[in-house]
PDB file of N, CA and C in Angstrom:
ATOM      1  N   UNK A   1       0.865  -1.175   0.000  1.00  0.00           N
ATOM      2  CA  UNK A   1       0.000   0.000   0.000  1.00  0.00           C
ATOM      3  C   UNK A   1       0.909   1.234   0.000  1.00  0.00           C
ATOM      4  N   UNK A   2       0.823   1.960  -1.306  1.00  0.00           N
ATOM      5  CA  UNK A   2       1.609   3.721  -1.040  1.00  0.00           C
ATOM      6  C   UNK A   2       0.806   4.280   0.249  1.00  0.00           C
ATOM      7  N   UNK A   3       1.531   5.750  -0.019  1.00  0.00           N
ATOM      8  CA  UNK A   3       1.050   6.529   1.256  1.00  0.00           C
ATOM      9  C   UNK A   3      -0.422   7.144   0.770  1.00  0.00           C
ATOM     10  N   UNK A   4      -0.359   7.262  -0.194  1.00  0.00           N
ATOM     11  CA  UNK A   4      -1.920   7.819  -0.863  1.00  0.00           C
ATOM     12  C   UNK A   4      -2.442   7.024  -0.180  1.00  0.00           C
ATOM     13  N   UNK A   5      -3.024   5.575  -0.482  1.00  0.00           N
ATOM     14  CA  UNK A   5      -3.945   5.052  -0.541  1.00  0.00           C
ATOM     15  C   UNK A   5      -4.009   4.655   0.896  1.00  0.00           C
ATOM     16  N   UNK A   6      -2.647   5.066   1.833  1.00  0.00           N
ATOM     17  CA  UNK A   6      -2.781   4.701   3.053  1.00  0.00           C
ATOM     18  C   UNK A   6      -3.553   5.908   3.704  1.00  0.00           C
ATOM     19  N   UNK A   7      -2.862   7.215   3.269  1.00  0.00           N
ATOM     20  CA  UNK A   7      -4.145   8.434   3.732  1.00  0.00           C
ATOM     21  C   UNK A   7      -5.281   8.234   3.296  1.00  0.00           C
ATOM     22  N   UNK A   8      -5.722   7.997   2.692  1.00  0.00           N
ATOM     23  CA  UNK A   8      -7.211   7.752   1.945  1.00  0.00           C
ATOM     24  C   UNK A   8      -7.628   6.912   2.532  1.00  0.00           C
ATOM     25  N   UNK A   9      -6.932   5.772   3.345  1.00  0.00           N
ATOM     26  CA  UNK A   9      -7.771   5.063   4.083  1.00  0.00           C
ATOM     27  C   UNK A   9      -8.080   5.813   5.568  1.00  0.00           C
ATOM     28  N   UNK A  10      -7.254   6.140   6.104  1.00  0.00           N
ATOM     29  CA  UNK A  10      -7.250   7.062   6.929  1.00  0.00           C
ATOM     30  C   UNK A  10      -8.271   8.075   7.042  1.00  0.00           C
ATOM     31  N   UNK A  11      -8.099   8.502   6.126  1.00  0.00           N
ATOM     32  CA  UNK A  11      -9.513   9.699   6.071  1.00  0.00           C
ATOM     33  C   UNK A  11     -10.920   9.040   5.928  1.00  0.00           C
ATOM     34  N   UNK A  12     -11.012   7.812   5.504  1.00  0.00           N
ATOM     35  CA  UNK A  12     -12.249   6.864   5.394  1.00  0.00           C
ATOM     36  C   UNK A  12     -12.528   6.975   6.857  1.00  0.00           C
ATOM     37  N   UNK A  13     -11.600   6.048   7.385  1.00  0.00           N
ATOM     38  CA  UNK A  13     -11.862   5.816   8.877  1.00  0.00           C
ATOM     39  C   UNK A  13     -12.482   7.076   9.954  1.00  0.00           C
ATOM     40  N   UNK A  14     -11.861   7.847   9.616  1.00  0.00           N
ATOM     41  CA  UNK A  14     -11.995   9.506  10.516  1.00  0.00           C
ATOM     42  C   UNK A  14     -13.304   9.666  10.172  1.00  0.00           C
ATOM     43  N   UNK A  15     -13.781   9.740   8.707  1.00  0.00           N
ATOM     44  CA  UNK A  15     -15.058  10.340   8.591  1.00  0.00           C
ATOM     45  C   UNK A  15     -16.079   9.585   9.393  1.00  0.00           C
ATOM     46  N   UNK A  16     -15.896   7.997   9.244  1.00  0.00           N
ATOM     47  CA  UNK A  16     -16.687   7.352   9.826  1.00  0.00           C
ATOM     48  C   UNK A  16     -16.519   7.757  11.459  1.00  0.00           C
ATOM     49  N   UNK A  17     -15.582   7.794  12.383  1.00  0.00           N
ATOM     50  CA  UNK A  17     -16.021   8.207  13.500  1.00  0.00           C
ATOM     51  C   UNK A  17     -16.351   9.913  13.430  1.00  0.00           C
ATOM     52  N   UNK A  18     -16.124  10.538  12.987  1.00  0.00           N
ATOM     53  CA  UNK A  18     -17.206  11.573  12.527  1.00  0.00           C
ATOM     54  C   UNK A  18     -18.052  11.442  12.688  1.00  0.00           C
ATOM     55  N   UNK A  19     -19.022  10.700  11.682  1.00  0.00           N
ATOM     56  CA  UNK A  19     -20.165  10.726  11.618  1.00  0.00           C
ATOM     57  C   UNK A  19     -20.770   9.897  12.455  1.00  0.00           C
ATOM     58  N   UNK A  20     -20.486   8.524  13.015  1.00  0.00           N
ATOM     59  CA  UNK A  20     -20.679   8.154  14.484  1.00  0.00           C
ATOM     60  C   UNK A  20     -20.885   9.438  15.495  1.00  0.00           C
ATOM     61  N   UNK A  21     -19.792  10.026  15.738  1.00  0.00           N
ATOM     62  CA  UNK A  21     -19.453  10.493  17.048  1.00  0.00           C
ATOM     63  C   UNK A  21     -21.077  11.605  17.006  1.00  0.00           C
ATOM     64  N   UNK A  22     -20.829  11.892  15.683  1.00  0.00           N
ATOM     65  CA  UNK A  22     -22.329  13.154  15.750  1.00  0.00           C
ATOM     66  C   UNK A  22     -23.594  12.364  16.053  1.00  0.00           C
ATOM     67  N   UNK A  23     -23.654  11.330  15.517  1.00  0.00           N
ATOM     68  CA  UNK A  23     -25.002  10.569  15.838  1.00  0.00           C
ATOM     69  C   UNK A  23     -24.801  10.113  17.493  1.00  0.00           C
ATOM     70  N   UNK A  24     -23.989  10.091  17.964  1.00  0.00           N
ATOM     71  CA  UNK A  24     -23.640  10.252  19.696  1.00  0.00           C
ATOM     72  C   UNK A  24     -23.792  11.349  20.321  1.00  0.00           C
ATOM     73  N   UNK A  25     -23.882  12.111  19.826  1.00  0.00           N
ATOM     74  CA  UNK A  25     -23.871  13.265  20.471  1.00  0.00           C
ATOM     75  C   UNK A  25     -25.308  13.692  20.161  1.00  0.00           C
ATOM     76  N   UNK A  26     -25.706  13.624  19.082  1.00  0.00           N
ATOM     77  CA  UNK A  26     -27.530  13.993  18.887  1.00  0.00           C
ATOM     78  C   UNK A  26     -28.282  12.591  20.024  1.00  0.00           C
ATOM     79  N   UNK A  27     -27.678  11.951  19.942  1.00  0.00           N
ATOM     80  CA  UNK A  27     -28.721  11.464  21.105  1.00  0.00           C
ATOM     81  C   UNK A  27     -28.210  11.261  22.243  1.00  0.00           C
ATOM     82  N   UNK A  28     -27.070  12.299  22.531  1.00  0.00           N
ATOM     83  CA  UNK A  28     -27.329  12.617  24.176  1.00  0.00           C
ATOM     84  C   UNK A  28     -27.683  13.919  24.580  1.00  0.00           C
ATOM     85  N   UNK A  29     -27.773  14.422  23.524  1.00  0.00           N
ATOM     86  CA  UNK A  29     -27.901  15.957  23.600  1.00  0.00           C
ATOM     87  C   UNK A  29     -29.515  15.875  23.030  1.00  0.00           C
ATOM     88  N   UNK A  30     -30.193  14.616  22.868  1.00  0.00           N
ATOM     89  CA  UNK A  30     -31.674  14.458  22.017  1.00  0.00           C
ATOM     90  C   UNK A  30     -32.237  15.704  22.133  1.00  0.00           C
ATOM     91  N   UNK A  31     -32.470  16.443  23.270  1.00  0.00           N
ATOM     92  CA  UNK A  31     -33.755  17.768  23.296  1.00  0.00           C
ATOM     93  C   UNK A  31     -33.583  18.400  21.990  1.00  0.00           C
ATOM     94  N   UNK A  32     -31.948  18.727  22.503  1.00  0.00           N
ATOM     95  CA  UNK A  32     -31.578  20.231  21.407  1.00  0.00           C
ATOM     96  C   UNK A  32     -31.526  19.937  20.068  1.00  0.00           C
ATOM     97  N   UNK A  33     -31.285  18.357  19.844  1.00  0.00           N
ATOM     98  CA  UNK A  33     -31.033  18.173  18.207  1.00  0.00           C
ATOM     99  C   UNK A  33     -32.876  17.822  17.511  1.00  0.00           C
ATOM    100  N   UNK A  34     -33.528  18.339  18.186  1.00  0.00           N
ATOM    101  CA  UNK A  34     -35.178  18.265  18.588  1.00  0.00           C
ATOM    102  C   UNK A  34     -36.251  16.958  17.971  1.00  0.00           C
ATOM    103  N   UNK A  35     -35.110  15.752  19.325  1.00  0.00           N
ATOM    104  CA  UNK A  35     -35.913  14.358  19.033  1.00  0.00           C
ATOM    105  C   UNK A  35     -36.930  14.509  21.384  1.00  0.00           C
ATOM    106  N   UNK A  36     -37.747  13.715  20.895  1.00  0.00           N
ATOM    107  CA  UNK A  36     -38.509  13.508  22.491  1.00  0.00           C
ATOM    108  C   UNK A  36     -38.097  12.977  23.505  1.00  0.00           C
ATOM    109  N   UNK A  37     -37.043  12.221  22.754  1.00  0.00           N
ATOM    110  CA  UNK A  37     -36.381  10.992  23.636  1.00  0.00           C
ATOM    111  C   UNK A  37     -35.294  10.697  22.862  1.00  0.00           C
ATOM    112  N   UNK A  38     -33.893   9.815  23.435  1.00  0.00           N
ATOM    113  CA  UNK A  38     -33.034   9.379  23.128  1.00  0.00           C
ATOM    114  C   UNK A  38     -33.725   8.407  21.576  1.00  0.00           C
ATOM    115  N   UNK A  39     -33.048   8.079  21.244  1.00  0.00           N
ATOM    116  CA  UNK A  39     -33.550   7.266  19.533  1.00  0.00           C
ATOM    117  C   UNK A  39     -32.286   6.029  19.805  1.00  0.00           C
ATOM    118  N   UNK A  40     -31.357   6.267  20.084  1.00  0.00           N
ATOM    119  CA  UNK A  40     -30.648   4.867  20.689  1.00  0.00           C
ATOM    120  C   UNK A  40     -30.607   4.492  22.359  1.00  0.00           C
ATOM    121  N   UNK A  41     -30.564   3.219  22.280  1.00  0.00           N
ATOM    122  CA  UNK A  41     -30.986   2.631  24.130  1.00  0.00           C
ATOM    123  C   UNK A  41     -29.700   2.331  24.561  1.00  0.00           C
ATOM    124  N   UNK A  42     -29.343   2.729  26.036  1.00  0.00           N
ATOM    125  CA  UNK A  42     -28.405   2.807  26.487  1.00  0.00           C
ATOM    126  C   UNK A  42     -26.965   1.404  26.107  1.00  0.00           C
ATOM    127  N   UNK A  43     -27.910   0.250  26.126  1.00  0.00           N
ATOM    128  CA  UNK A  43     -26.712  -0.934  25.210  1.00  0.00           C
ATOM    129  C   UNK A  43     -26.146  -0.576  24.390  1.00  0.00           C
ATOM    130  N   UNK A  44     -27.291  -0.218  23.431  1.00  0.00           N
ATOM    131  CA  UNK A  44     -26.542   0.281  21.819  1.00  0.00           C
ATOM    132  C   UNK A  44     -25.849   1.370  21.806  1.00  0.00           C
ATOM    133  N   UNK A  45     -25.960   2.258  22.432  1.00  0.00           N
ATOM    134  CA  UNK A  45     -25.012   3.461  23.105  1.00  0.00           C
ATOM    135  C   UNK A  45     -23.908   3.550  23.618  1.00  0.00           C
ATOM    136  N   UNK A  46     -23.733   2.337  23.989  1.00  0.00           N
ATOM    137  CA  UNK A  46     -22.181   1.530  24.878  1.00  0.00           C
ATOM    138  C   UNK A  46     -21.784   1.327  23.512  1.00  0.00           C
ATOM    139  N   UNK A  47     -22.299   0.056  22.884  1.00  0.00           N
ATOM    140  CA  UNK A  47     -21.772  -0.475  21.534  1.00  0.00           C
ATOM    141  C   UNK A  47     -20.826   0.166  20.556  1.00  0.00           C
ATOM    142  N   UNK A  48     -21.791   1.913  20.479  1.00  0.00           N
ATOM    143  CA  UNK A  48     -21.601   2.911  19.380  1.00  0.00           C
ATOM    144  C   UNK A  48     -20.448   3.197  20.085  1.00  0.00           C
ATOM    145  N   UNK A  49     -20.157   3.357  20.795  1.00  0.00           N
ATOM    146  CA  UNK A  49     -19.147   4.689  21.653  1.00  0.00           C
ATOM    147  C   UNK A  49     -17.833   3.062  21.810  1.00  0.00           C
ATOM    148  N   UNK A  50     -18.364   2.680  21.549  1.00  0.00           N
ATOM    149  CA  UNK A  50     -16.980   1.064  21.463  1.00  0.00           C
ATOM    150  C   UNK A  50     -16.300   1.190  20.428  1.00  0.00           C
ATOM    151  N   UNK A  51     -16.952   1.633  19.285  1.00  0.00           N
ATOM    152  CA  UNK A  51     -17.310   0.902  17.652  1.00  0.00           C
ATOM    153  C   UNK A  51     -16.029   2.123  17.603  1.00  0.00           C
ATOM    154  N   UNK A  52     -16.643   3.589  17.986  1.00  0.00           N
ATOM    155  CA  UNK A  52     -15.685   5.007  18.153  1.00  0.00           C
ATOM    156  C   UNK A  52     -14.433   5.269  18.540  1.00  0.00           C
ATOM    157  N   UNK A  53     -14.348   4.022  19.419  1.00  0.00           N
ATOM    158  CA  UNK A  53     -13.121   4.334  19.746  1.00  0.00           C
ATOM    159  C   UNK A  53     -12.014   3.046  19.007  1.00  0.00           C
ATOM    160  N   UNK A  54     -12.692   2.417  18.556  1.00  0.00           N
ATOM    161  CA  UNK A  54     -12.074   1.070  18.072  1.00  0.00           C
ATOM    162  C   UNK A  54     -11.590   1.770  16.931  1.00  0.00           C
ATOM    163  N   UNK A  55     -12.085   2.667  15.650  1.00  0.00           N
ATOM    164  CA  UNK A  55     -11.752   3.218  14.743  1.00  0.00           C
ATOM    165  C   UNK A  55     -10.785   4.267  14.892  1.00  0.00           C
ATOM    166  N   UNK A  56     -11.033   4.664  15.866  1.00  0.00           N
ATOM    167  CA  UNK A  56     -10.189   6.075  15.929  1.00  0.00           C
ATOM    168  C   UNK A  56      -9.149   5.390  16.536  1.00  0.00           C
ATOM    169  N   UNK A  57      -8.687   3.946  16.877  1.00  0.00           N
ATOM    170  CA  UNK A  57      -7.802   3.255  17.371  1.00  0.00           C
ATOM    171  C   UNK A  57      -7.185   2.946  16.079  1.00  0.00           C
ATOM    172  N   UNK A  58      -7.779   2.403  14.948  1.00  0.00           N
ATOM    173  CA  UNK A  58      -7.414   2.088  13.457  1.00  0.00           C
ATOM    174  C   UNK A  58      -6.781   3.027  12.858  1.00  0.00           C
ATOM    175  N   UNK A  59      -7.398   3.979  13.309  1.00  0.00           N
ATOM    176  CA  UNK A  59      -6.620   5.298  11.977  1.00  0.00           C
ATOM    177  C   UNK A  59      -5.423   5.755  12.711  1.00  0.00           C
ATOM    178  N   UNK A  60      -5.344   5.492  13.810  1.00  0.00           N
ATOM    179  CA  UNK A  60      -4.193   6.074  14.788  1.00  0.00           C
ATOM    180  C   UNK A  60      -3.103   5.182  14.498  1.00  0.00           C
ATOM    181  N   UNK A  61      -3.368   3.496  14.330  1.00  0.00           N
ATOM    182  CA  UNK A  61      -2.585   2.553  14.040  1.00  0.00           C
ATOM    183  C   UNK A  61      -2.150   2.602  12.778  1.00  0.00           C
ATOM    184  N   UNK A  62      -3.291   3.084  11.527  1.00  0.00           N
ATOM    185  CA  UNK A  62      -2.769   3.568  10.254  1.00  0.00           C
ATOM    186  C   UNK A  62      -1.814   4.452   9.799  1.00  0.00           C
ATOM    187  N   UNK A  63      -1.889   5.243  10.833  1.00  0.00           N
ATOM    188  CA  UNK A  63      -0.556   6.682  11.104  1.00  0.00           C
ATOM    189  C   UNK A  63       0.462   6.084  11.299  1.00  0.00           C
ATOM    190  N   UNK A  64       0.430   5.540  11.789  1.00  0.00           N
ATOM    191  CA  UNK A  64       1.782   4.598  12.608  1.00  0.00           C
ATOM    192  C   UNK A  64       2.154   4.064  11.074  1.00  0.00           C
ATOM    193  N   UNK A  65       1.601   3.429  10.676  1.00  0.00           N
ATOM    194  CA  UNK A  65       2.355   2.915   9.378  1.00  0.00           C
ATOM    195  C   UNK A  65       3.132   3.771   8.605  1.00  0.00           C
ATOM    196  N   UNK A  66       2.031   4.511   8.510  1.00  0.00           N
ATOM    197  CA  UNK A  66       2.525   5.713   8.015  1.00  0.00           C
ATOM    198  C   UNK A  66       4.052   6.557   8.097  1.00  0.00           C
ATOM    199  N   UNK A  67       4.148   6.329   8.982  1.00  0.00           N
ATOM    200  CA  UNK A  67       5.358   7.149   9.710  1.00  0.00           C
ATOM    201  C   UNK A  67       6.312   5.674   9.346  1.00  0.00           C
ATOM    202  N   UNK A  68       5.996   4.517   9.373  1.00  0.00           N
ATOM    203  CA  UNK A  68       7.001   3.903   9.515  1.00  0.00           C
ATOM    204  C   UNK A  68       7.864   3.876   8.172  1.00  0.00           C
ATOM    205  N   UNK A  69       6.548   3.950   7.223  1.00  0.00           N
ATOM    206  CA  UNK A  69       6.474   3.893   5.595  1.00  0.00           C
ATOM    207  C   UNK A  69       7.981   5.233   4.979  1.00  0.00           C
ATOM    208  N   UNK A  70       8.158   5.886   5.738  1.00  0.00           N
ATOM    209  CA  UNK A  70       8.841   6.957   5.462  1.00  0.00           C
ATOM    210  C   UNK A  70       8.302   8.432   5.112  1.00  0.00           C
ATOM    211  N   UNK A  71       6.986   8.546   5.481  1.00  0.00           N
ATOM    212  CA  UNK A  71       6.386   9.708   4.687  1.00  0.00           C
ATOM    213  C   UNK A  71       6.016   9.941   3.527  1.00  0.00           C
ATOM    214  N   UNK A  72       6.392  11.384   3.207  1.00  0.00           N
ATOM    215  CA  UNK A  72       6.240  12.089   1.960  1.00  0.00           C
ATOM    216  C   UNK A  72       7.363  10.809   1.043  1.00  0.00           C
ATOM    217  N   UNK A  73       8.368  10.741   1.182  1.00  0.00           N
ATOM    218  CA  UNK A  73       9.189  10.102   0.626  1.00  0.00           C
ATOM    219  C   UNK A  73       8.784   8.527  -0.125  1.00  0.00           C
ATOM    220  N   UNK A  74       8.041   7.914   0.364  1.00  0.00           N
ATOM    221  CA  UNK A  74       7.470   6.423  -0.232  1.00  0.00           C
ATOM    222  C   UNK A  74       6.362   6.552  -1.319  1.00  0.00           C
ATOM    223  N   UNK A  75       6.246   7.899  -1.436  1.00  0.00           N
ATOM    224  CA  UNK A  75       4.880   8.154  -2.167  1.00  0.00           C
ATOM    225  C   UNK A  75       4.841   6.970  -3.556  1.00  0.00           C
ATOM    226  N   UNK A  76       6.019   6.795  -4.131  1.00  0.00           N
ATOM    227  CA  UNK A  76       6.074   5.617  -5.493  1.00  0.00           C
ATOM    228  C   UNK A  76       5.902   4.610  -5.334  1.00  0.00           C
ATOM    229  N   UNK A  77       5.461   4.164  -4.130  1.00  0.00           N
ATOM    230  CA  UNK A  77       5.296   2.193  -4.079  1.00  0.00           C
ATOM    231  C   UNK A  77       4.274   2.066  -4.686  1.00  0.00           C
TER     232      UNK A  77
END
C-alpha cells in the first residue's frame, strides 16, 4: 500500500467516526437536536461509543504505518 492510498484510508476511517461520534452526540444531547427521547438505548449506546473508539484506534494505528512507511518520501510504491 503507497502513502496515498494509506491516507485515503485514513480519512475513510476519521469520517466514519465523525459521523458516528455526531449521531452520539444527537442522542445525548436528544432535546436540542429536537428528538422527544433518546432514539438509541443505552446498550446500543455503549456499543456505538466502542465501535468510536475502536476506529479512531485504526486510523491512529494507520498513522503509525505511516510514519514507519517513510512519509512524503514512499509516495512511489
Amino acid at each position: 500500500m503507497n502513502n496515498h492510498q494509506l491516507v485515503c484510508k485514513v480519512e475513510g476511517t476519521l469520517l466514519q467516526v465523525k459521523s458516528m461520534a455526531k449521531i452520539a452526540l444527537d442522542n445525548t444531547n436528544y432535546k436540542l437536536s429536537g428528538y422527544d427521547e433518546p432514539f438509541i438505548n443505552q446498550s446500543d449506546m455503549s456499543n456505538l461509543l466502542w465501535a468510536i473508539v475502536d476506529l479512531a484506534d485504526q486510523a491512529f494505528n494507520d498513522l503509525q504505518e505511516y510514519h514507519l512507511l517513510g512519509g512524503k518520501d514512499n509516495a512511489q510504491q
